[in-house]
N, C-alpha and C. Protein backbone atom coordinates (compact mmCIF):
# COMPACT_ATOMS: atom_id res chain seq x y z
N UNK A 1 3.05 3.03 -19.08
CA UNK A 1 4.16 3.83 -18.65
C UNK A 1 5.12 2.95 -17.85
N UNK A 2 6.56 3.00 -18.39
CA UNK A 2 7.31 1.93 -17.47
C UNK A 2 7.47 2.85 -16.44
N UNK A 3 8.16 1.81 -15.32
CA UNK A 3 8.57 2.62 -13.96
C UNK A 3 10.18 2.65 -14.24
N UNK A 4 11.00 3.53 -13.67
CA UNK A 4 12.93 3.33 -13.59
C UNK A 4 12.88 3.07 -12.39
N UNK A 5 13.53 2.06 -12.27
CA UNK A 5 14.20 1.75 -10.65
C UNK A 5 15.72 2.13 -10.70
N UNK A 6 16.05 2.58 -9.98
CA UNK A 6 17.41 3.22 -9.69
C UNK A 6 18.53 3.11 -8.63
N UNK A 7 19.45 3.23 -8.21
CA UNK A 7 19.82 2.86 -7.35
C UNK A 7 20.80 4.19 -6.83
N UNK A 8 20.51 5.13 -5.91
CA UNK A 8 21.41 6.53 -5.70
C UNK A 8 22.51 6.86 -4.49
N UNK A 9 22.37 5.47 -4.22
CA UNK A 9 23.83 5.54 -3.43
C UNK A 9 23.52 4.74 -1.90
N UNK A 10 24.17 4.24 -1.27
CA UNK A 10 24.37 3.57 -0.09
C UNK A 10 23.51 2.03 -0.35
N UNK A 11 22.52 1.85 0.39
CA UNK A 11 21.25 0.91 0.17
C UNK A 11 20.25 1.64 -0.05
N UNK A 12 19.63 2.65 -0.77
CA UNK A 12 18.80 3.41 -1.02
C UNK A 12 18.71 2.83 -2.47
N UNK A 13 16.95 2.60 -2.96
CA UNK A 13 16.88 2.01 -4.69
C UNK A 13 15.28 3.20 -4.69
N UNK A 14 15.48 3.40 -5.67
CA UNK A 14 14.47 4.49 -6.18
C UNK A 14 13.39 4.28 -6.83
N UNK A 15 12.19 4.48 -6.83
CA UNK A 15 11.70 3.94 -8.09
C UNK A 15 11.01 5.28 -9.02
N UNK A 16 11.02 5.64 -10.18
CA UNK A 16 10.74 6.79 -11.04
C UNK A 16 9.47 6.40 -11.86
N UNK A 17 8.21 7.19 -11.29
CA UNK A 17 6.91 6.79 -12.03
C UNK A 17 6.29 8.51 -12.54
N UNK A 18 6.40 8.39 -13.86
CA UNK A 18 5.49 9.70 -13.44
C UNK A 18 6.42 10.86 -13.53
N UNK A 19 5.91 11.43 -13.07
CA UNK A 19 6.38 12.96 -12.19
C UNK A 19 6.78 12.80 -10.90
N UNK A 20 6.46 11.12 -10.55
CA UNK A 20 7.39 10.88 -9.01
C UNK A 20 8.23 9.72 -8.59
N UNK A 21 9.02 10.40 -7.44
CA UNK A 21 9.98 9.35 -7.01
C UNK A 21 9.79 8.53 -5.69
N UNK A 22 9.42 7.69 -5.24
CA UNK A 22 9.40 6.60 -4.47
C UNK A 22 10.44 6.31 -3.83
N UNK A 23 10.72 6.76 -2.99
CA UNK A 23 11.91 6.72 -2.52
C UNK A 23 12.40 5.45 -1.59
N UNK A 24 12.92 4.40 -1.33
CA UNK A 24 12.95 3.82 -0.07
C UNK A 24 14.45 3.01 0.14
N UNK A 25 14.87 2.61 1.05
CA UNK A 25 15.99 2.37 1.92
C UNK A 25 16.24 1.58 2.71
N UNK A 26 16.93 0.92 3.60
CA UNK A 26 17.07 -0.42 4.09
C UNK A 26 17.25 0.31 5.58
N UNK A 27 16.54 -0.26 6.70
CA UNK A 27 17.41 0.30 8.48
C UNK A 27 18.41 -0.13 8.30
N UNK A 28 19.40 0.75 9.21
CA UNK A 28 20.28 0.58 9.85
C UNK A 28 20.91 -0.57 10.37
N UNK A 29 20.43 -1.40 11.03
CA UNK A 29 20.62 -2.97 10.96
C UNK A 29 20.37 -3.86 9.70
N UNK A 30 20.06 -3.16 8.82
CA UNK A 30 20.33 -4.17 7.43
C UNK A 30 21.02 -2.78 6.49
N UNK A 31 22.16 -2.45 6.81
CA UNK A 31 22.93 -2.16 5.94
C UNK A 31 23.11 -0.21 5.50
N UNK A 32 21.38 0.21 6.03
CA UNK A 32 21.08 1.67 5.12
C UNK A 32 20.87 2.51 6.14
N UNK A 33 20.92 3.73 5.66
CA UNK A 33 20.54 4.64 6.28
C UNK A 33 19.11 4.70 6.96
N UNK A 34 18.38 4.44 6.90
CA UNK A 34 16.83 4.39 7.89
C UNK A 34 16.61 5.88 7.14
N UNK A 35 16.49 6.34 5.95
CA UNK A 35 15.54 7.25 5.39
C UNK A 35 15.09 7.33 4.39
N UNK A 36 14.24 6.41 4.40
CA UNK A 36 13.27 6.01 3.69
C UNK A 36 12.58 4.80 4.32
N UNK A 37 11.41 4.27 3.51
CA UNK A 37 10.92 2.78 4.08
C UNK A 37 11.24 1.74 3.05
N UNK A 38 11.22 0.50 4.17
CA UNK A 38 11.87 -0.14 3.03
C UNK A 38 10.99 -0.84 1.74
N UNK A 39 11.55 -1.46 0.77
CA UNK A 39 10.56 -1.78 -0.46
C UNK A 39 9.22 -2.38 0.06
N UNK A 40 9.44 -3.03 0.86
CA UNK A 40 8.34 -4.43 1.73
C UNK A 40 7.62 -3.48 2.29
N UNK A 41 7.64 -2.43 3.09
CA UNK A 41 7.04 -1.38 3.89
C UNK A 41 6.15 -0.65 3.09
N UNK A 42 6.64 -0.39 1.94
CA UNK A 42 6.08 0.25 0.72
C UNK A 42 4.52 -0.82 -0.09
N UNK A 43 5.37 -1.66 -0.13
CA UNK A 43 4.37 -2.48 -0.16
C UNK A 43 3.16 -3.14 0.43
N UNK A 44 3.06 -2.96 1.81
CA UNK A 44 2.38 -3.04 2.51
C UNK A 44 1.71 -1.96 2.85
N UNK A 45 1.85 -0.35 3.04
CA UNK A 45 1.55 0.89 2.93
C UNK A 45 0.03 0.82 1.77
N UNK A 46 0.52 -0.02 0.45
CA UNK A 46 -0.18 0.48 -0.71
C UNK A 46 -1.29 -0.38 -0.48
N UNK A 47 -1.17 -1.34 0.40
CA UNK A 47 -2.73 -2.03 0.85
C UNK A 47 -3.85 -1.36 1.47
N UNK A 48 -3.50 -0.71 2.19
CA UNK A 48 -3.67 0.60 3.06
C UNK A 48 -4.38 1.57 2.50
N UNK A 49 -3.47 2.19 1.78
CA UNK A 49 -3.45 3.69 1.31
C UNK A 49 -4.79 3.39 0.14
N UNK A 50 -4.62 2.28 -0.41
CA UNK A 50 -5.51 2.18 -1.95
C UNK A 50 -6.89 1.53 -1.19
N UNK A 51 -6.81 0.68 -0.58
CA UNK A 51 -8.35 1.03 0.01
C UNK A 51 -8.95 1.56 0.67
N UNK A 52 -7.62 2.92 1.40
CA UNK A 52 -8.13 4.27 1.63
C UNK A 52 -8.54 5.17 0.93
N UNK A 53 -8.15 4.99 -0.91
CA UNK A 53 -8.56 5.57 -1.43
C UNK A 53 -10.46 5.57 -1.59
N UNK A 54 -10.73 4.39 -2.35
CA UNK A 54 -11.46 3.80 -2.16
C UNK A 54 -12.80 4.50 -1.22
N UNK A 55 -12.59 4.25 -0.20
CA UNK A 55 -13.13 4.76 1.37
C UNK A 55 -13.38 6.38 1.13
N UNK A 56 -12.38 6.79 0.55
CA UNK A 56 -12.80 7.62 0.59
C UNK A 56 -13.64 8.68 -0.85
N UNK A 57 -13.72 8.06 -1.66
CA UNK A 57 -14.14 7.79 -2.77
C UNK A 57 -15.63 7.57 -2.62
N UNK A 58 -16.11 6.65 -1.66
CA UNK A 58 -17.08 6.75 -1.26
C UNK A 58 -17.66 8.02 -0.20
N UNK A 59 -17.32 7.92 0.49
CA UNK A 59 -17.64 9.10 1.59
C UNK A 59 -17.96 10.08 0.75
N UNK A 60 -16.66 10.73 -0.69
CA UNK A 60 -17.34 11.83 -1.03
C UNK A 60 -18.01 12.01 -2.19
N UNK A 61 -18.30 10.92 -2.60
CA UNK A 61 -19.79 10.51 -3.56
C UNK A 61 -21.16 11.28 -2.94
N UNK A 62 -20.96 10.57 -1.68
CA UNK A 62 -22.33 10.49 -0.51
C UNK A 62 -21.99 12.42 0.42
N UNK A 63 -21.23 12.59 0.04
CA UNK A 63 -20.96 14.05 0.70
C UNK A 63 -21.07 13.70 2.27
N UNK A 64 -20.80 12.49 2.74
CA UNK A 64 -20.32 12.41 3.85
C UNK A 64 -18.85 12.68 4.70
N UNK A 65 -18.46 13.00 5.69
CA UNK A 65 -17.67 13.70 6.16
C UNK A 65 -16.30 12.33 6.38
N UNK A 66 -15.32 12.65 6.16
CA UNK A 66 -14.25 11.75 6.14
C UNK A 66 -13.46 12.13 7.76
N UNK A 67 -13.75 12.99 8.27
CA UNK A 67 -12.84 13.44 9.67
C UNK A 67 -13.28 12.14 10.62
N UNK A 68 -12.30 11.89 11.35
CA UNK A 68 -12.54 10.82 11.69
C UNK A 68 -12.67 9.59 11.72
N UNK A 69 -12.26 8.86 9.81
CA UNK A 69 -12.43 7.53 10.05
C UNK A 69 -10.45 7.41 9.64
N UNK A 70 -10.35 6.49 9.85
CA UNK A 70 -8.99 5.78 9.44
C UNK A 70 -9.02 4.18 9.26
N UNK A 71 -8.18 4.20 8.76
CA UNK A 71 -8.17 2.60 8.50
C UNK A 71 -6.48 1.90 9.12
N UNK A 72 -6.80 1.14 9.85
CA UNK A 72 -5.75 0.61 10.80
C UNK A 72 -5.42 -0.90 10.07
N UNK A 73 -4.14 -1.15 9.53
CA UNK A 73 -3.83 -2.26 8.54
C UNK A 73 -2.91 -2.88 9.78
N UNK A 74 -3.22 -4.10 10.49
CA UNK A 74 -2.71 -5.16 10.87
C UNK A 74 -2.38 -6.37 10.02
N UNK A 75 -1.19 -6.92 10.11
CA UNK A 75 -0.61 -8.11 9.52
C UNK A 75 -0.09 -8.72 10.93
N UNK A 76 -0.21 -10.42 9.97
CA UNK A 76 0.14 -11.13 11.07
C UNK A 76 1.02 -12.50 10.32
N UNK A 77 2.03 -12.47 11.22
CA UNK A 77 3.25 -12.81 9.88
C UNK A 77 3.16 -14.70 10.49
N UNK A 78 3.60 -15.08 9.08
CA UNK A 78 3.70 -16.50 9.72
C UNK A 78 4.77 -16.76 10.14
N UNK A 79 5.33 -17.97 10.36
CA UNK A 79 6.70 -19.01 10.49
C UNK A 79 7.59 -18.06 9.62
N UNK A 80 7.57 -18.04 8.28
CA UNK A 80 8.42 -17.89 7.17
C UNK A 80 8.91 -16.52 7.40
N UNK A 81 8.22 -15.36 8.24
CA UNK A 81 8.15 -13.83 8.01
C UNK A 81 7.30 -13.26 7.20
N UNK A 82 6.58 -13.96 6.27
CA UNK A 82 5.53 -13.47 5.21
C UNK A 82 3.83 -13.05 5.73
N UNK A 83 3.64 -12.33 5.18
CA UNK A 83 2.47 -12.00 6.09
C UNK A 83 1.15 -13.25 5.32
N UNK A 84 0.66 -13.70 6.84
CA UNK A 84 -0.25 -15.05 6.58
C UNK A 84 -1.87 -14.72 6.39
N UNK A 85 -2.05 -13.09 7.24
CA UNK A 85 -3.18 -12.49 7.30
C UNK A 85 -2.91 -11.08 7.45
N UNK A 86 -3.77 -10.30 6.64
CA UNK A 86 -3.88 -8.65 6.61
C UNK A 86 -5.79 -8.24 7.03
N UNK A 87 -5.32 -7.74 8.30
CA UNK A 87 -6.97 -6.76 8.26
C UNK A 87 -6.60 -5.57 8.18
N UNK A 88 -7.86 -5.04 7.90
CA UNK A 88 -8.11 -3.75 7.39
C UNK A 88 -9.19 -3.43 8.38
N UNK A 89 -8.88 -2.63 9.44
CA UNK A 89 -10.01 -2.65 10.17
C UNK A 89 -10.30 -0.76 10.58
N UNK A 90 -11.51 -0.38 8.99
CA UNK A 90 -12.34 1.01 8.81
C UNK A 90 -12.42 1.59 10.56
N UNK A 91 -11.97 2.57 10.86
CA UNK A 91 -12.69 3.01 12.19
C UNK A 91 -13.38 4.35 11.57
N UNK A 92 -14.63 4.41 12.19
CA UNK A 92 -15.22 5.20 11.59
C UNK A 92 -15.56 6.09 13.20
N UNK A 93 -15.83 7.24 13.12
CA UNK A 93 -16.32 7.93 14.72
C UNK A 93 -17.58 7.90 14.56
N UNK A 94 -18.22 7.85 16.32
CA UNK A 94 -19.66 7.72 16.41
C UNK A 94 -20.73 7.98 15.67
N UNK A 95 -20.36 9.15 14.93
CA UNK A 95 -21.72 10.05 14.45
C UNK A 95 -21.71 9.13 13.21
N UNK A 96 -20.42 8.57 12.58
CA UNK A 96 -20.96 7.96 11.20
C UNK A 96 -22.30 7.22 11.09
N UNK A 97 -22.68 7.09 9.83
CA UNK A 97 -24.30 6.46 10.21
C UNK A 97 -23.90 4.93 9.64
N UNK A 98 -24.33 4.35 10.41
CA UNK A 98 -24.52 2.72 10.59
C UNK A 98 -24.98 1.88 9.22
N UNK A 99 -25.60 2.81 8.57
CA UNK A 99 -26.10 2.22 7.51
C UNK A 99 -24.83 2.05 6.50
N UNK A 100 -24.03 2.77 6.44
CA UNK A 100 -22.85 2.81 5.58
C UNK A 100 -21.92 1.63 5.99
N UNK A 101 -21.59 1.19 6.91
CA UNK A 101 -20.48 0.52 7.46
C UNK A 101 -20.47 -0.72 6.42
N UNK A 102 -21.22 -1.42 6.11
CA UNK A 102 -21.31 -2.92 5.27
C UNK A 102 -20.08 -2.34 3.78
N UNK A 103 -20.67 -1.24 3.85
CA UNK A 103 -20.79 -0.33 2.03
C UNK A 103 -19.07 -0.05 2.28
N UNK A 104 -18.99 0.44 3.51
CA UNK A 104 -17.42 0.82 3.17
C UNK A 104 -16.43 -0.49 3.13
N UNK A 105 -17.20 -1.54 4.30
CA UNK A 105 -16.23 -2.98 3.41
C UNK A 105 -15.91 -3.35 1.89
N UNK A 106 -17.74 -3.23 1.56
CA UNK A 106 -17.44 -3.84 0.22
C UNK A 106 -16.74 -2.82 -0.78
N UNK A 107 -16.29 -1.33 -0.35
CA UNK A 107 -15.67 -0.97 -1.31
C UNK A 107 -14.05 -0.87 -1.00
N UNK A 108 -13.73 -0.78 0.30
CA UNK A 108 -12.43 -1.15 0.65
C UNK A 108 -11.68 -2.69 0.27
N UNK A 109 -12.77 -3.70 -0.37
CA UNK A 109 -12.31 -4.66 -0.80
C UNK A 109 -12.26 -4.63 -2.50
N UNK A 110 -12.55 -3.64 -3.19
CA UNK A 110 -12.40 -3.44 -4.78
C UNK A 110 -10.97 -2.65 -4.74
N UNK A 111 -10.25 -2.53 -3.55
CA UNK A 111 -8.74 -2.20 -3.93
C UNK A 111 -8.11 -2.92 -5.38
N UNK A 112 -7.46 -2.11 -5.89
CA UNK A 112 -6.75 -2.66 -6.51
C UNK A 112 -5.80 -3.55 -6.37
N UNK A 113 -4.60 -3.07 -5.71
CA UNK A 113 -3.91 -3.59 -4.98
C UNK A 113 -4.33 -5.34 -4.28
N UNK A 114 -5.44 -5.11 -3.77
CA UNK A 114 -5.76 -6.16 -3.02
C UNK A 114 -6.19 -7.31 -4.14
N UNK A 115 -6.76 -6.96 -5.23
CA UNK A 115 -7.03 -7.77 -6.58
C UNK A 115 -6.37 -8.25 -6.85
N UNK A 116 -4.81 -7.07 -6.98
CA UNK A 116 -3.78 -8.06 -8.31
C UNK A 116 -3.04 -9.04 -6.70
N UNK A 117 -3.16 -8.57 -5.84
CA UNK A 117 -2.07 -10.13 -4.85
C UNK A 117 -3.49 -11.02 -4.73
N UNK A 118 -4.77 -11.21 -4.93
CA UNK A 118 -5.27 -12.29 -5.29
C UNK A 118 -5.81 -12.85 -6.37
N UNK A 119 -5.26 -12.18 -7.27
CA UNK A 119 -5.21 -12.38 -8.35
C UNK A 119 -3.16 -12.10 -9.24
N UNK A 120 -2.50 -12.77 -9.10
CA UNK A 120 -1.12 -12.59 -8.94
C UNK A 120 -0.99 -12.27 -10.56
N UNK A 121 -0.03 -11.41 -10.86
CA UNK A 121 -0.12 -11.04 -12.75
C UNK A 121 1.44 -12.44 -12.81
N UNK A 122 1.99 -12.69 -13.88
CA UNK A 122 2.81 -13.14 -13.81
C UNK A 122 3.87 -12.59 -14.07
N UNK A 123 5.21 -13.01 -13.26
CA UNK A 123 6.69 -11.88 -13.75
C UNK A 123 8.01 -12.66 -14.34
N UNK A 124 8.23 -11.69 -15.13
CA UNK A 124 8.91 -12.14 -16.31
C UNK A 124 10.43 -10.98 -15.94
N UNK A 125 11.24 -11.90 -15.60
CA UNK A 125 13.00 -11.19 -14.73
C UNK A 125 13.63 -11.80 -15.60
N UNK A 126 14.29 -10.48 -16.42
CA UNK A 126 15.79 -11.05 -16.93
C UNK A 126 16.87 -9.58 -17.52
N UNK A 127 17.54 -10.08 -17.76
CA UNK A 127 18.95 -9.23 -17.86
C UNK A 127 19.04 -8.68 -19.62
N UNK A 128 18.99 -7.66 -19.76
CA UNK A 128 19.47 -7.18 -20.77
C UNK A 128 20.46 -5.76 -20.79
N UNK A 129 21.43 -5.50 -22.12
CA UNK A 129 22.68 -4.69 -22.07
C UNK A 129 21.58 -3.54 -22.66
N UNK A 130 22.39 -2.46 -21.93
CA UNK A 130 21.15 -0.92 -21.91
C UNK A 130 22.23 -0.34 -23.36
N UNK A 131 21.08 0.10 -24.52
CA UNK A 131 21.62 0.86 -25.03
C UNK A 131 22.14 2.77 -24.98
């Protein structure tokens, strides 16, 4: 399924997957309205979110209770602005049982997401006239 990227006015670019729209936007100090996040934000979100999926994927395999854990995504940017290191650091509340904790690493690390940026696909950019 391709995606449409779009562009709907000011610094706002869209992206169309699906049945949904992705919305995101540039701050105010670079040009946009501040409603939306921006593409990079988005991108960093899906590190997150997909080995939250994950996480939680597990939990309700095991019919264990998900209230309470979150996953807190720190980056730490180098020289360049690019991020040099990303943790992912599961908080789980007391009662979780101890035995699980190893289990939710190793499945918060079968992200997808986290695969294809270490494993990079290759991209292929160029210009063609829309019929």
């Amino acid at each position: 399924m391709d995606m449409i990227i779009d562009f709907p006015g000011g610094s706002r670019v869209d992206a169309h997957y699906g049945n949904h729209v992705i919305k995101t936007d540039q701050p105010i100090q670079g040009g946009g309205e501040d409603s939306a996040p921006t593409p990079f934000a988005v991108f960093l979100a899906s590190i997150g979110t997909c080995a939250g999926i994950y996480v939680l994927g597990f939990c309700r395999s095991r019919n264990l209770p998900t209230e309470g854990i979150r996953i807190v995504e720190k980056i730490n940017y180098a020289m360049n602005g690019l991020p040099q290191d990303i943790d992912l650091e599961i908080q789980v509340p007391p009662e979780f049982p101890e035995k699980y904790y190893d289990a939710l690493v190793r499945v918060a690390d079968q992200c997808k997401v986290k695969q294809t940026i270490a494993n990079p696909p290759q991209f292929n950019v160029y210009t063609k006239v829309a019929e």
